[in-house]
Protein backbone atom coordinates (compact mmCIF):
# COMPACT_ATOMS: atom_id res chain seq x y z
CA UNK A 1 70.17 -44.75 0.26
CA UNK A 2 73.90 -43.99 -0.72
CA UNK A 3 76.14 -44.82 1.37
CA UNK A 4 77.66 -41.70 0.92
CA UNK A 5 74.44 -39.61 1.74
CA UNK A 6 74.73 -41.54 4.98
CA UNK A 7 78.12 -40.21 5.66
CA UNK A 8 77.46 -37.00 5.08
CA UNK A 9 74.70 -37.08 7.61
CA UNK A 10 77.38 -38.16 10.42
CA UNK A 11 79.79 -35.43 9.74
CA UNK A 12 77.24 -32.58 9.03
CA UNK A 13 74.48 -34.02 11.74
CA UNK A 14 76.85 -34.08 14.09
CA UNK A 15 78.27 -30.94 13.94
CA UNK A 16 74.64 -29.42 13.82
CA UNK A 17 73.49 -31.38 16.83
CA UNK A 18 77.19 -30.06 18.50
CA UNK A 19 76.11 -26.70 17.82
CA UNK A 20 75.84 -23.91 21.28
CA UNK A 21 72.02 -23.47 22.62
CA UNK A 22 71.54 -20.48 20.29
CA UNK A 23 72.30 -21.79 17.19
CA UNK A 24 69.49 -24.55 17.35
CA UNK A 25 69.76 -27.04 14.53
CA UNK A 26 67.11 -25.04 11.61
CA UNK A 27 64.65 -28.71 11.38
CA UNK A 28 61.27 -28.79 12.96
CA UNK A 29 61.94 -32.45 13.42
CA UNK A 30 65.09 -33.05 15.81
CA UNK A 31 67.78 -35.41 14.52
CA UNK A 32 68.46 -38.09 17.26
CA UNK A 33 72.43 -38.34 18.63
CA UNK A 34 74.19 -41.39 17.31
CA UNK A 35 75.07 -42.99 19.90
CA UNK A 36 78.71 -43.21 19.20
CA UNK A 37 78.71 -38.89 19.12
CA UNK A 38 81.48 -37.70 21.17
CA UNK A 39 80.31 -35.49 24.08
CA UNK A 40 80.38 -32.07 23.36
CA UNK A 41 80.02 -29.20 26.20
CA UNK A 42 76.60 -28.01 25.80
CA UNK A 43 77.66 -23.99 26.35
CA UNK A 44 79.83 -21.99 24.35
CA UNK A 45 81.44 -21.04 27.08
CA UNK A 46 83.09 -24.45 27.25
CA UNK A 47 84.74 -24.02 24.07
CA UNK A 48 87.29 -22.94 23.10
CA UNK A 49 87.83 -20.47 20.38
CA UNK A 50 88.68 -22.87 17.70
CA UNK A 51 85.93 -24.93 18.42
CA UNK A 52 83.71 -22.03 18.49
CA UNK A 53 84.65 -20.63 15.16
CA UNK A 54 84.24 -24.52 13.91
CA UNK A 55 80.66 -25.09 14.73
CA UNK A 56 80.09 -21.55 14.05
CA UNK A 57 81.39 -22.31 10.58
CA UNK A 58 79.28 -25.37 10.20
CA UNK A 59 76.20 -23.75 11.43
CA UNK A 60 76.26 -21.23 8.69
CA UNK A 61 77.36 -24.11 5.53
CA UNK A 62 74.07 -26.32 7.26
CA UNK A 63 72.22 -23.01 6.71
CA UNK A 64 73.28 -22.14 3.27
CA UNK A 65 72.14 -25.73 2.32
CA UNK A 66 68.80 -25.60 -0.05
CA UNK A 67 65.82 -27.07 2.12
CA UNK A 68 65.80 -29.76 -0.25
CA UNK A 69 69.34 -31.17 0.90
CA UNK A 70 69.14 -30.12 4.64
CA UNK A 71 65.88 -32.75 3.84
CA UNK A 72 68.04 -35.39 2.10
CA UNK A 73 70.71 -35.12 5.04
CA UNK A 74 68.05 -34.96 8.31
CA UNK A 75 66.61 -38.49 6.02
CA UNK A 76 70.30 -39.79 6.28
CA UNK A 77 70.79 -39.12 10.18
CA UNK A 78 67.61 -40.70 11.04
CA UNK A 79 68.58 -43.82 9.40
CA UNK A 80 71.89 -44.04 10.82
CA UNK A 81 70.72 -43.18 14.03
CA UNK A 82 68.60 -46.65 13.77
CA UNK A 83 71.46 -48.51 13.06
CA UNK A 84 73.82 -50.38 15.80
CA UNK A 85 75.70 -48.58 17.44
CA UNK A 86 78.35 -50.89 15.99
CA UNK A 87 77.72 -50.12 12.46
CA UNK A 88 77.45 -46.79 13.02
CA UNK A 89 80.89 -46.47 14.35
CA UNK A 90 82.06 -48.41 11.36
CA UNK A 91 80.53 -45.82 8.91
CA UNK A 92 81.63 -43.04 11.11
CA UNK A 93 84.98 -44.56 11.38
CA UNK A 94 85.36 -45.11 7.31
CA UNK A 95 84.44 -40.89 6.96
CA UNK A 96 86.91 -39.66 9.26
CA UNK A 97 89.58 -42.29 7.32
CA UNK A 98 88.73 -40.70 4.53
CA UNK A 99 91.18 -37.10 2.93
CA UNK A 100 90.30 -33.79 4.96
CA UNK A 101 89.34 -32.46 1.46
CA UNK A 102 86.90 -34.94 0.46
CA UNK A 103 84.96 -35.28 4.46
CA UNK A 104 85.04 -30.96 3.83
CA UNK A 105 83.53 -31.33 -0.07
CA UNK A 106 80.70 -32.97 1.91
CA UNK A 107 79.96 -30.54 3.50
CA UNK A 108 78.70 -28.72 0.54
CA UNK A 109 75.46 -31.18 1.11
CA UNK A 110 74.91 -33.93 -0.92
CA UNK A 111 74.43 -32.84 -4.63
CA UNK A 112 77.70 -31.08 -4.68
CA UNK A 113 79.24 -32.89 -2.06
CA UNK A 114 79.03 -36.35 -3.67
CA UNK A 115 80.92 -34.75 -6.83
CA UNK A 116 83.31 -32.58 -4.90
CA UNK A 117 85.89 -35.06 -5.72
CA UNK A 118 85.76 -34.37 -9.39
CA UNK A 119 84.91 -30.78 -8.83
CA UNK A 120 87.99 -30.31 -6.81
CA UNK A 121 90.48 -29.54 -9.40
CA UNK A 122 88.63 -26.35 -10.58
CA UNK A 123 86.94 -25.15 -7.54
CA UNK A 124 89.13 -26.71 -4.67
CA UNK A 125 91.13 -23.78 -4.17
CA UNK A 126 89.52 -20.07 -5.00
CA UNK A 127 90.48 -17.11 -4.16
CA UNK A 128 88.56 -16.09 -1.29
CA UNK A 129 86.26 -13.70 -3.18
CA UNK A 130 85.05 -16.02 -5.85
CA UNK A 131 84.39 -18.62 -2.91
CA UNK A 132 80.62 -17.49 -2.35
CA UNK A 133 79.53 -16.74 -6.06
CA UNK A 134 81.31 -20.09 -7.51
CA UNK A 135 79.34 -21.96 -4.88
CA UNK A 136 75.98 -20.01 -5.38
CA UNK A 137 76.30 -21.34 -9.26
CA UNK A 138 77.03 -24.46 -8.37
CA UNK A 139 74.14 -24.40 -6.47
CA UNK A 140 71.92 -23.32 -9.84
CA UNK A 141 73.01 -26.10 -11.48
CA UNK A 142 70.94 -29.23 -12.69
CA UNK A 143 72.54 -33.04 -12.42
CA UNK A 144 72.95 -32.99 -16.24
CA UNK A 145 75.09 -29.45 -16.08
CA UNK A 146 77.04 -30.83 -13.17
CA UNK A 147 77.98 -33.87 -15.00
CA UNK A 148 79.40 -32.24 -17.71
CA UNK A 149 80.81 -29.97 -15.70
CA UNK A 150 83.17 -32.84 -13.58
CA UNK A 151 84.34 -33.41 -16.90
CA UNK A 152 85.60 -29.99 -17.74
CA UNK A 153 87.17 -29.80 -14.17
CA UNK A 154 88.94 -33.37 -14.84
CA UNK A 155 90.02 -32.72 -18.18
CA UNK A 156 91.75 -29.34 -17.33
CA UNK A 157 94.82 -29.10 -17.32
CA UNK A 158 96.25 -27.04 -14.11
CA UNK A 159 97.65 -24.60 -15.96
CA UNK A 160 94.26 -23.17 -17.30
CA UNK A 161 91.80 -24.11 -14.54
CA UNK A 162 91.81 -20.58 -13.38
CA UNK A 163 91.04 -19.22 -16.88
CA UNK A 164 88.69 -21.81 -17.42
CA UNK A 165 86.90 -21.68 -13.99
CA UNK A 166 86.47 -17.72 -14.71
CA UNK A 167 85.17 -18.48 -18.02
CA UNK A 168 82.41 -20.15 -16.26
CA UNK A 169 81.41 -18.37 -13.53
CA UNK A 170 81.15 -15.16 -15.83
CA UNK A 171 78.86 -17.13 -17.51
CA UNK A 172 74.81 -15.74 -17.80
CA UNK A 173 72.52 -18.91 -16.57
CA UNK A 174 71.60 -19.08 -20.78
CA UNK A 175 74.68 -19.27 -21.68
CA UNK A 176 76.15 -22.31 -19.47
CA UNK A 177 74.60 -25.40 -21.35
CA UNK A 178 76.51 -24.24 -24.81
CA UNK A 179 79.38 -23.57 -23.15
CA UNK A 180 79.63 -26.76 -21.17
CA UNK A 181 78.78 -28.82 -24.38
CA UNK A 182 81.44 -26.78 -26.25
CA UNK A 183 84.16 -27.23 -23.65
CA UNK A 184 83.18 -31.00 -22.95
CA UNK A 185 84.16 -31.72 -26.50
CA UNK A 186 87.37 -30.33 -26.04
């Protein structure tokens, strides 16, 4: 498995597993602690706000994940969770050296959150009203689409990202392969 899939289960396992008693992580099969998991109070009530509003947060991205990728990421925890505790400080240690932006693109699961990095320049920073529609077409896209789409959002220059980014998300579902194709070329 990716090494990356298994990173993303540490930082979005975690914070599932950190979650307060009523906000139960969603899988009928529990995802075991790593052992190098910091403790976490087990009320809300120990929190504070911040906190709160952070697993709260997390909660609801786990949720909006398809089943498919909550699937991928339980996979991922269960296999670091077998690991030594040594090496799974290691990998938990090279994810939290890694750029805020990139640990947070994984959090998009791990289609989107493996090409976050090369997503980032067009969808990195959206107004907060396009933030829930640009990420529900994300979602509807296939590998192929997404592909092409990293190299739009790399070959854009800053300038028009926000054109170009609206140009796409205004897009009907038919419409998206001839447009990608088109703007590939460019």
């Amino acid at each position: 498995m990716n090494k990356s899939i298994l990173l993303l289960a540490l930082g979005l396992a975690g914070a599932a597993q950190a979650a307060p008693q009523p906000l139960p992580l969603p899988a009928p099969v529990s995802v075991p602690t790593p052992t190098t998991a910091p403790a976490i109070p087990a009320t809300a009530a120990a929190l504070d706000p911040a906190q709160l509003r952070e697993l709260r947060s997390r909660y609801a991205q786990w949720q909006a994940l398809p089943e498919s990728e909550r699937a991928r990421i339980r996979e991922a925890a269960r296999r670091v969770a077998a690991l030594p505790a040594a090496q799974q400080q290691t990998l938990r240690a090279t994810f939290n050296e890694q750029d805020q932006r990139f640990r947070d693109g994984w959090l998009l699961g791990p289609q989107l959150g493996q090409l976050f990095p090369k997503l980032q320049g067009l969808f990195g920073f959206l107004p907060a009203e396009q933030r829930e529609p640009a990420l529900a077409v994300l979602r509807q896209l296939n590998v192929d689409q997404l592909a092409q789409l990293t190299l739009v959002a790399q070959r854009t220059p800053p300038q028009e990202r926000d054109q170009v980014r609206n140009q796409f998300l205004a897009l009907a579902p038919a419409g998206r392969d001839a447009w990608l194709r088109e703007h590939v070329g460019h």
